[in-house]
PDB file of N, CA and C in Angstrom:
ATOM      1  N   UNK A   1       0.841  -1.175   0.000  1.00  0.00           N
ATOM      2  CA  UNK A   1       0.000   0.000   0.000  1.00  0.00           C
ATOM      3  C   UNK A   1       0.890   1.243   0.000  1.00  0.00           C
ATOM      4  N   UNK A   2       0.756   2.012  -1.109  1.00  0.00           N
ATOM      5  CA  UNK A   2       1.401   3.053  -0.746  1.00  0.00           C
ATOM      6  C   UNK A   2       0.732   4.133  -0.258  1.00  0.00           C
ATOM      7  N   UNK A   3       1.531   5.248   0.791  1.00  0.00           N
ATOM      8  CA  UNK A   3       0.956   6.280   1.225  1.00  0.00           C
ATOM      9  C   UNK A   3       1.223   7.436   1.182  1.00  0.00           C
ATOM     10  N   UNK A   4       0.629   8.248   0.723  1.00  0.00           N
ATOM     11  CA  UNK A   4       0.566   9.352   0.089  1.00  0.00           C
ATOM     12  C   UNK A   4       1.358  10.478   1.173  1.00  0.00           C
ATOM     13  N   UNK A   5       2.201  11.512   0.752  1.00  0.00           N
ATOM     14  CA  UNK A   5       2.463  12.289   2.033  1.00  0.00           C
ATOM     15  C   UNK A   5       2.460  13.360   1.867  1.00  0.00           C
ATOM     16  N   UNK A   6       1.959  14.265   3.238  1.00  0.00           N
ATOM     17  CA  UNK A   6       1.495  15.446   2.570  1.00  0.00           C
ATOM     18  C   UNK A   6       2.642  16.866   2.249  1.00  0.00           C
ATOM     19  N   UNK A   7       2.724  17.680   1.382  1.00  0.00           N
ATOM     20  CA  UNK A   7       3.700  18.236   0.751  1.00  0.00           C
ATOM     21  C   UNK A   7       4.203  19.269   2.079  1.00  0.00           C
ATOM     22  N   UNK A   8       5.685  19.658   2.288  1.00  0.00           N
ATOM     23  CA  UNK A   8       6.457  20.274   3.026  1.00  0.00           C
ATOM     24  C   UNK A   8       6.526  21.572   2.723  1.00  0.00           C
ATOM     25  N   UNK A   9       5.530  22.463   3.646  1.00  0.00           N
ATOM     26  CA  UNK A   9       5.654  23.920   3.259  1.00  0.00           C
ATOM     27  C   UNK A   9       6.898  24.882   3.293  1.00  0.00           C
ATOM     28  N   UNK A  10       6.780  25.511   2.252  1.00  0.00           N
ATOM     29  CA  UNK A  10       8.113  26.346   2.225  1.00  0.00           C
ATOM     30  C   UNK A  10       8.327  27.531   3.471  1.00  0.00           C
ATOM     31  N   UNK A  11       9.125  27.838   4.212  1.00  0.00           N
ATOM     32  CA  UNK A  11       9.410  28.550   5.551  1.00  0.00           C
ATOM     33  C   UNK A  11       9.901  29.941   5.209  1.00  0.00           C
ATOM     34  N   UNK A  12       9.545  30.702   5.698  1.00  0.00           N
ATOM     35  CA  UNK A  12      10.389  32.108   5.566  1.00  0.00           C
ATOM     36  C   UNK A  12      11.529  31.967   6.501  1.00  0.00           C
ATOM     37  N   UNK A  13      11.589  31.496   7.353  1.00  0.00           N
ATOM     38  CA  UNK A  13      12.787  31.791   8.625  1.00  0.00           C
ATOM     39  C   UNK A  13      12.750  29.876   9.111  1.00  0.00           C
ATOM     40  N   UNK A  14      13.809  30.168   9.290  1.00  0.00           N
ATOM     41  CA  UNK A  14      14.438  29.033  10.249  1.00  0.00           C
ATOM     42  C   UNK A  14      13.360  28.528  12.064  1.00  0.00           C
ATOM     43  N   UNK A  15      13.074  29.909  12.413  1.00  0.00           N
ATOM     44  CA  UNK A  15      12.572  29.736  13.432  1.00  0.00           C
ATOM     45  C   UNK A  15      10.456  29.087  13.167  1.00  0.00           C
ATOM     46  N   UNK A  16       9.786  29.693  11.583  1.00  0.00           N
ATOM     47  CA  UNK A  16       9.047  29.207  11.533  1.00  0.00           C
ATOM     48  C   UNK A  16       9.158  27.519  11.228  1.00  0.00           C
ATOM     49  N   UNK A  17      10.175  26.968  10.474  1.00  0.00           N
ATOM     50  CA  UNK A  17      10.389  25.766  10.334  1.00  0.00           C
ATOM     51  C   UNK A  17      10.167  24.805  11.648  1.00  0.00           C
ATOM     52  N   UNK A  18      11.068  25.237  12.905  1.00  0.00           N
ATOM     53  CA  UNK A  18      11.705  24.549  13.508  1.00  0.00           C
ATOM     54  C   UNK A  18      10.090  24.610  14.857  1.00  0.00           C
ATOM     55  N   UNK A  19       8.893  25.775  14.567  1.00  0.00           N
ATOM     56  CA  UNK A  19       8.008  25.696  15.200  1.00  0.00           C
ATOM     57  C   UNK A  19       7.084  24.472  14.555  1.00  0.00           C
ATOM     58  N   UNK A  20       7.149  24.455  12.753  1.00  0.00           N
ATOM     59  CA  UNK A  20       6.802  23.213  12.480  1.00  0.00           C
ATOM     60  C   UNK A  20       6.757  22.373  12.776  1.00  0.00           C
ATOM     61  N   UNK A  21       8.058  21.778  12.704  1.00  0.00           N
ATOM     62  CA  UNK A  21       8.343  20.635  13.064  1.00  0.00           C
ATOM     63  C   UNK A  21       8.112  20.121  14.583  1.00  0.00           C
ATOM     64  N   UNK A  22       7.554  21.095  15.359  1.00  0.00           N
ATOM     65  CA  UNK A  22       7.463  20.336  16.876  1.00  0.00           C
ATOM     66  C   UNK A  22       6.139  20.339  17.077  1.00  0.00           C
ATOM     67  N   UNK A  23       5.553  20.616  15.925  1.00  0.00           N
ATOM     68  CA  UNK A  23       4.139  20.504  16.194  1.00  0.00           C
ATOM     69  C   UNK A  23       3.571  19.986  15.306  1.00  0.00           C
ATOM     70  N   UNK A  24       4.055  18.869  13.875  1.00  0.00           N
ATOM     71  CA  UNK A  24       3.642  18.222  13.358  1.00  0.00           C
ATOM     72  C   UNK A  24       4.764  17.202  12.928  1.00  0.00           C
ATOM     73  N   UNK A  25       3.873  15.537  12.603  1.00  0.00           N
ATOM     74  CA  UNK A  25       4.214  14.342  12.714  1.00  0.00           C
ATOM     75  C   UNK A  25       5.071  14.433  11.530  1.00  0.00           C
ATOM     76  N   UNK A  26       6.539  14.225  11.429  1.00  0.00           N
ATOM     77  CA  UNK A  26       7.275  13.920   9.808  1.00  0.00           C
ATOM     78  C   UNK A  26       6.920  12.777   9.463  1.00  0.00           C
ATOM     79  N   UNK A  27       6.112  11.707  10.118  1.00  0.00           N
ATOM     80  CA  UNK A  27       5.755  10.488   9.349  1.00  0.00           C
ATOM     81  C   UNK A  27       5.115  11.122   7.892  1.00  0.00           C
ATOM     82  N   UNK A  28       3.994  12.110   8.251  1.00  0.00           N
ATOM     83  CA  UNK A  28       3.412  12.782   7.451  1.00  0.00           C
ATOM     84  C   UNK A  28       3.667  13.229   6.143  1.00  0.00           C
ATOM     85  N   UNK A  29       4.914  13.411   6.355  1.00  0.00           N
ATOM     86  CA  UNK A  29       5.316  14.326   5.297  1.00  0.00           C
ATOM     87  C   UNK A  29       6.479  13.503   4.223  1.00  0.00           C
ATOM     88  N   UNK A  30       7.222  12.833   5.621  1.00  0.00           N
ATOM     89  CA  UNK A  30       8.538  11.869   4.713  1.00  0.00           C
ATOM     90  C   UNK A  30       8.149  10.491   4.549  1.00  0.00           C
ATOM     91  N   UNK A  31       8.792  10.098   3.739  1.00  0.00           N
ATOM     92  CA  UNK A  31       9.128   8.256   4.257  1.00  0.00           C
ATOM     93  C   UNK A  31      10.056   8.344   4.644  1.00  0.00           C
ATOM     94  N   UNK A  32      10.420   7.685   5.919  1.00  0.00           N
ATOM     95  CA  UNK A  32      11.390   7.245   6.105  1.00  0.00           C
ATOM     96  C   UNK A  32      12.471   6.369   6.391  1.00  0.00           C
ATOM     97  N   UNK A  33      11.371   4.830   5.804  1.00  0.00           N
ATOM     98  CA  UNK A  33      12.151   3.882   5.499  1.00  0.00           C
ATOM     99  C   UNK A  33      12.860   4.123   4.256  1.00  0.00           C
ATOM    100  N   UNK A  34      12.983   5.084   3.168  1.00  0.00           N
ATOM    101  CA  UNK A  34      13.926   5.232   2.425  1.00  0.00           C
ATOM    102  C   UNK A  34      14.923   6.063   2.172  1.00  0.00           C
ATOM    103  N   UNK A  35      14.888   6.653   3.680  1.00  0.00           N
ATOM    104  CA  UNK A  35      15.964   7.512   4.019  1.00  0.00           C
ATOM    105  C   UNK A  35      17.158   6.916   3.603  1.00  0.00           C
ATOM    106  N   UNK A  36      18.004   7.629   3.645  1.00  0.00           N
ATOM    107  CA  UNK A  36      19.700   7.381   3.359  1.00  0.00           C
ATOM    108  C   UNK A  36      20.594   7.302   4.735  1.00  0.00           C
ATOM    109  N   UNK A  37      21.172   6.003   4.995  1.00  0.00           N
ATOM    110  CA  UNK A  37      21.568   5.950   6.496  1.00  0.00           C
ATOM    111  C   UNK A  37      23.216   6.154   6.019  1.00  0.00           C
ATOM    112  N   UNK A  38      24.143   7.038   7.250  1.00  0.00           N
ATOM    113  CA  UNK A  38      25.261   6.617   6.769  1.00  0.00           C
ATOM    114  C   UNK A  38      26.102   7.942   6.500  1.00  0.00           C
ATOM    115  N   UNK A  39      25.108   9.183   6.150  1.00  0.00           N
ATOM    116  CA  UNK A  39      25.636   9.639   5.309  1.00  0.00           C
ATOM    117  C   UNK A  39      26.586  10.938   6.063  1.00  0.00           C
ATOM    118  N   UNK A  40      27.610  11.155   5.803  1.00  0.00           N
ATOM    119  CA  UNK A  40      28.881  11.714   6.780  1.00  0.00           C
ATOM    120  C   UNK A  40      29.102  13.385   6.015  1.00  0.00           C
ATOM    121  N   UNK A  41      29.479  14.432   6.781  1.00  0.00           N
ATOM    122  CA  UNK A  41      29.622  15.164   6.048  1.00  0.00           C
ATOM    123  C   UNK A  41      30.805  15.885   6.404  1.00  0.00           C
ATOM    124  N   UNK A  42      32.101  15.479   5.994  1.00  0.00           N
ATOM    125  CA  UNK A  42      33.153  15.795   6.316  1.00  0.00           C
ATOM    126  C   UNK A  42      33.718  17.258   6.184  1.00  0.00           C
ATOM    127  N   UNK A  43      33.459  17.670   5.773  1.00  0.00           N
ATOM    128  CA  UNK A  43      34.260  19.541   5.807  1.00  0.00           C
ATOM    129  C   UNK A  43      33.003  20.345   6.639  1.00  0.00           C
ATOM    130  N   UNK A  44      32.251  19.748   7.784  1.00  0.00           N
ATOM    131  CA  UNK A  44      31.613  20.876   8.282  1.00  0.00           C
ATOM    132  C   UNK A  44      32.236  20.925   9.931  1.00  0.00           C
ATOM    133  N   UNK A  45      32.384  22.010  10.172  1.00  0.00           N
ATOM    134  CA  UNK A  45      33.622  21.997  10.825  1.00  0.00           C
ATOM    135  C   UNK A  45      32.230  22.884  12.301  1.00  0.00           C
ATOM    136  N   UNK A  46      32.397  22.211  13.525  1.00  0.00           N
ATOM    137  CA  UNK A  46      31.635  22.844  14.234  1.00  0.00           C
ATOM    138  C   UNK A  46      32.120  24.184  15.202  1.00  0.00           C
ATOM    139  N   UNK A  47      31.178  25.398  15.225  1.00  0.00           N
ATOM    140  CA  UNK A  47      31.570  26.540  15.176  1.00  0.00           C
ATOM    141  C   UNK A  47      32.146  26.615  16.972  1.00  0.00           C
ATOM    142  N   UNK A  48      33.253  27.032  17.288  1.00  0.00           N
ATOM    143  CA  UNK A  48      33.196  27.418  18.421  1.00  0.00           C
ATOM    144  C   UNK A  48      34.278  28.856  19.028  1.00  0.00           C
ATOM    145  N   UNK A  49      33.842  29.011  20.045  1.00  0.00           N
ATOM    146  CA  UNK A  49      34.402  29.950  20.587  1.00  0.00           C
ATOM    147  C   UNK A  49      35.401  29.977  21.707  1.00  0.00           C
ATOM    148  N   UNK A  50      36.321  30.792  21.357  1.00  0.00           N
ATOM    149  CA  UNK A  50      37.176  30.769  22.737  1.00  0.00           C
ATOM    150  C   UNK A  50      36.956  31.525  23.920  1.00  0.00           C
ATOM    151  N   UNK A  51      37.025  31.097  24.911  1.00  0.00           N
ATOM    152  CA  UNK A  51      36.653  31.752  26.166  1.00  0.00           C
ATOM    153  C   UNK A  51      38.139  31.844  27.263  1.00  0.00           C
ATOM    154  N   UNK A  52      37.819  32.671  28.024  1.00  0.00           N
ATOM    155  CA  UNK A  52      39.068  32.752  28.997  1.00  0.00           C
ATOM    156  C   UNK A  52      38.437  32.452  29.992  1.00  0.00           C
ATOM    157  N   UNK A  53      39.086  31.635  31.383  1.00  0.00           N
ATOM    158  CA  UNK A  53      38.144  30.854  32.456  1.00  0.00           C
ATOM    159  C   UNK A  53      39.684  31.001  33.377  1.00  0.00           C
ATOM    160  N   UNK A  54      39.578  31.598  34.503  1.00  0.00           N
ATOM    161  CA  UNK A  54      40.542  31.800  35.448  1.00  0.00           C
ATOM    162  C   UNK A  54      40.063  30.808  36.561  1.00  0.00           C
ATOM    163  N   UNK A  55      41.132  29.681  36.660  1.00  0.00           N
ATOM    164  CA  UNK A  55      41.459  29.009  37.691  1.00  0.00           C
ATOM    165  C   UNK A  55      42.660  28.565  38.290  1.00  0.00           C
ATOM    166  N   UNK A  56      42.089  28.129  39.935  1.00  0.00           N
ATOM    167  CA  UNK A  56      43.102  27.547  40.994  1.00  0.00           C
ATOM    168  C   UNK A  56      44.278  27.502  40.106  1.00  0.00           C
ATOM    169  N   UNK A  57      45.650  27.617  40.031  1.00  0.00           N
ATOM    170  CA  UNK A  57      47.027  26.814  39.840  1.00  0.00           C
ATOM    171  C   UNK A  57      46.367  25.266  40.082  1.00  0.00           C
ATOM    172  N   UNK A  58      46.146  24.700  40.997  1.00  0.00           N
ATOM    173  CA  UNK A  58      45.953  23.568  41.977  1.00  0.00           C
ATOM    174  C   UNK A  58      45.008  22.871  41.157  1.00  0.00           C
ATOM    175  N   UNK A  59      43.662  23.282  40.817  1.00  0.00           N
ATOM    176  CA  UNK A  59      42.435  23.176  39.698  1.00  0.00           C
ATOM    177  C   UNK A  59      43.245  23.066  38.674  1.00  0.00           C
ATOM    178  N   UNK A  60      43.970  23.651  38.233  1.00  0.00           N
ATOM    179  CA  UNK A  60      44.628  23.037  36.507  1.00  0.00           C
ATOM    180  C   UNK A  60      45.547  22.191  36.448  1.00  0.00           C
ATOM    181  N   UNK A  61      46.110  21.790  37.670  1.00  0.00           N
ATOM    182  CA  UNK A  61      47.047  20.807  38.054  1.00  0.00           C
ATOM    183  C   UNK A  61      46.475  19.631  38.278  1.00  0.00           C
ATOM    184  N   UNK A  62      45.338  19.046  38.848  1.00  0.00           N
ATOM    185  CA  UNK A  62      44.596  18.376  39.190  1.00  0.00           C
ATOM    186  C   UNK A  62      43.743  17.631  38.013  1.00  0.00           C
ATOM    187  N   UNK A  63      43.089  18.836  36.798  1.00  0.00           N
ATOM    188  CA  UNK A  63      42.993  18.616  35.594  1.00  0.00           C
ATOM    189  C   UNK A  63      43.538  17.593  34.753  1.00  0.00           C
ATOM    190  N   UNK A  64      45.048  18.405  34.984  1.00  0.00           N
ATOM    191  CA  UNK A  64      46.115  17.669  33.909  1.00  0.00           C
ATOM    192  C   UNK A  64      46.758  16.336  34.379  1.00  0.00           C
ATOM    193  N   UNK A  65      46.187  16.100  35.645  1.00  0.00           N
ATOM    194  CA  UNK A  65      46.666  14.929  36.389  1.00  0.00           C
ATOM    195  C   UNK A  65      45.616  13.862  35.682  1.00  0.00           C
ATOM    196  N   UNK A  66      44.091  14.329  35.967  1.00  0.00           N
ATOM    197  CA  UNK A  66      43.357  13.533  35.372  1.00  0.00           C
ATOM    198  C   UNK A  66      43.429  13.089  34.123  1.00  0.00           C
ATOM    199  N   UNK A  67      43.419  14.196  33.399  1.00  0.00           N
ATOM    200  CA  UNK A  67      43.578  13.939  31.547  1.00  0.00           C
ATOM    201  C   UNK A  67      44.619  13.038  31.544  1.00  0.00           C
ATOM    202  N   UNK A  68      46.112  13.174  32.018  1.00  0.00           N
ATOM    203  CA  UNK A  68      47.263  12.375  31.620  1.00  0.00           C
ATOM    204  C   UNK A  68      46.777  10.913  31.521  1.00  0.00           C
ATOM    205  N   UNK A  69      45.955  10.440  33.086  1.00  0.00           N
ATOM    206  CA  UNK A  69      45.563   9.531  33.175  1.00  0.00           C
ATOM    207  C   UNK A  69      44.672   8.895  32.165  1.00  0.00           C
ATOM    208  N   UNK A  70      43.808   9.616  31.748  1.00  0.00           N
ATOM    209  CA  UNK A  70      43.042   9.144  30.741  1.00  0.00           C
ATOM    210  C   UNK A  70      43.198   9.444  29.142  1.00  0.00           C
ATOM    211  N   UNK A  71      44.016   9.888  28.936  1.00  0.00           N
ATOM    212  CA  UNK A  71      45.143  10.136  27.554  1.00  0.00           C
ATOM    213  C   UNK A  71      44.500  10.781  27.089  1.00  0.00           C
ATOM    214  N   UNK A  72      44.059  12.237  27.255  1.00  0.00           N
ATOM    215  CA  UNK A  72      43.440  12.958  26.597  1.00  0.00           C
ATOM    216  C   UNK A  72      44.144  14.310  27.025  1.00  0.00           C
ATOM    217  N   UNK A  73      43.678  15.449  26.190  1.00  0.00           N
ATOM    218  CA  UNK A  73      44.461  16.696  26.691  1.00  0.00           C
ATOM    219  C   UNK A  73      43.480  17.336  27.462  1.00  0.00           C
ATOM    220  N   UNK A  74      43.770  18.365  28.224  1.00  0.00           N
ATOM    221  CA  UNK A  74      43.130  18.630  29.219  1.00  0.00           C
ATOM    222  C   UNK A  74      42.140  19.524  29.369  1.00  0.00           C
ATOM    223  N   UNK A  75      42.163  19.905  28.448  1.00  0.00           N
ATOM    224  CA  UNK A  75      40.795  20.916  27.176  1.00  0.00           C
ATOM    225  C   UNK A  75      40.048  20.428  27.170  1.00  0.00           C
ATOM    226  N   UNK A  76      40.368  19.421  26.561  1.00  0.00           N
ATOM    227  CA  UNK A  76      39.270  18.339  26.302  1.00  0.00           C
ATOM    228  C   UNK A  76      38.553  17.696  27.340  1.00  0.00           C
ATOM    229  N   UNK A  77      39.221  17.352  28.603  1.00  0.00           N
ATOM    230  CA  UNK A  77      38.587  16.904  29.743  1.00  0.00           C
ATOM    231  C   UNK A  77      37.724  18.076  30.472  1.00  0.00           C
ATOM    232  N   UNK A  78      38.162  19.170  30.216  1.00  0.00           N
ATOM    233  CA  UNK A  78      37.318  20.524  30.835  1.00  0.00           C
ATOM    234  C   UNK A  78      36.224  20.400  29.913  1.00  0.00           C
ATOM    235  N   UNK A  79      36.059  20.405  28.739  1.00  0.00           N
ATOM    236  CA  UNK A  79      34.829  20.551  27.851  1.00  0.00           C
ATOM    237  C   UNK A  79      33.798  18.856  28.402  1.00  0.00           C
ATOM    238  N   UNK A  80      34.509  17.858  28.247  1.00  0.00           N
ATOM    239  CA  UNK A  80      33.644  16.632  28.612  1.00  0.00           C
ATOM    240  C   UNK A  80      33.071  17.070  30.159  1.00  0.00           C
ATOM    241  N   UNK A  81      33.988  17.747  31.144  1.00  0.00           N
ATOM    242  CA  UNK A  81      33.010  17.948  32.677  1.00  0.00           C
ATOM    243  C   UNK A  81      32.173  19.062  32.434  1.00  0.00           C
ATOM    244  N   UNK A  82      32.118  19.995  31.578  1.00  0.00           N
ATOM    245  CA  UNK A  82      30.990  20.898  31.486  1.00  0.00           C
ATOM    246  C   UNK A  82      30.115  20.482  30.533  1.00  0.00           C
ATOM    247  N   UNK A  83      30.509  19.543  29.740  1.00  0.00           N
ATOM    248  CA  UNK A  83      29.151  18.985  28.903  1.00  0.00           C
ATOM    249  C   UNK A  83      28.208  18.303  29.904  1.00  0.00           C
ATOM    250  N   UNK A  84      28.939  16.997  30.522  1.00  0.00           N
ATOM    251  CA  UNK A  84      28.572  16.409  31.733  1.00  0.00           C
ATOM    252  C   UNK A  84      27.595  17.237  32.807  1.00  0.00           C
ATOM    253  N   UNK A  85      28.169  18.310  33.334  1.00  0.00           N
ATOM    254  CA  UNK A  85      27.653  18.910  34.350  1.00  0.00           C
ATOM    255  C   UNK A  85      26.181  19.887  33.758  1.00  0.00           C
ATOM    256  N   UNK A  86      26.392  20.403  32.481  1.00  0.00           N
ATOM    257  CA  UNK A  86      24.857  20.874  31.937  1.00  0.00           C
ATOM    258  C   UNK A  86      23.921  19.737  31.881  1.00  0.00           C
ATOM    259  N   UNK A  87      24.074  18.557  31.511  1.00  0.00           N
ATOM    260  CA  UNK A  87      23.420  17.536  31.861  1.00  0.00           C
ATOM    261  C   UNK A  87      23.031  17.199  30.306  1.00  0.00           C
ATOM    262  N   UNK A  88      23.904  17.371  29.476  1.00  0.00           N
ATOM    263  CA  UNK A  88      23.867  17.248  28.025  1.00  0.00           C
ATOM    264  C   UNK A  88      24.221  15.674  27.555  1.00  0.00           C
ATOM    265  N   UNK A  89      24.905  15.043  28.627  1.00  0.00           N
ATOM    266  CA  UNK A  89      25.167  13.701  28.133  1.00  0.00           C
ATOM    267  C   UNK A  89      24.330  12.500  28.636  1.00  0.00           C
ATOM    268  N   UNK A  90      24.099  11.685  27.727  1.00  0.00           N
ATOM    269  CA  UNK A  90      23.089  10.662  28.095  1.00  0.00           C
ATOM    270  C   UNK A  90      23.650   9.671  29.756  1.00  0.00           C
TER     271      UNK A  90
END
């Protein structure tokens, strides 16, 4: 049986889209058993910013103690405990 779906209105803004979409079903509109799984998009590079964050001597020592341990640099372990701590990770 095929099923018909109903056509995807064109948006003026990003923000009317994204009110769309939380208030109606994409079964509706897509199939999506013939979605495309897989698909990678290598040159998009995610935007970020640098910030300056003043801490302890002792606090960045403690840091870099941890990271060593877990072979990562210590940037990186500051960004994983504030992802962590917003409560962003599953």
């Amino acid at each position: 049986m095929n099923k018909t779906f109903k056509p995807i209105p064109d948006f003026t803004s990003e923000a009317e889209e994204r009110e769309f979409w939380q208030t109606h079903d994409s079964t509706e509109y897509v199939d999506w058993s013939k979605a495309k799984r897989g698909i990678r998009f290598p040159n998009l590079k995610l935007t970020t910013k640098p910030i300056t964050l003043r801490l302890p001597v002792s606090m960045i020592d403690r840091l870099k103690i941890e990271a060593h341990r877990m072979d990562i640099p210590y940037q990186s372990l500051i960004k994983q405990l504030i992802y962590k701590g917003l409560g962003l990770s599953s």
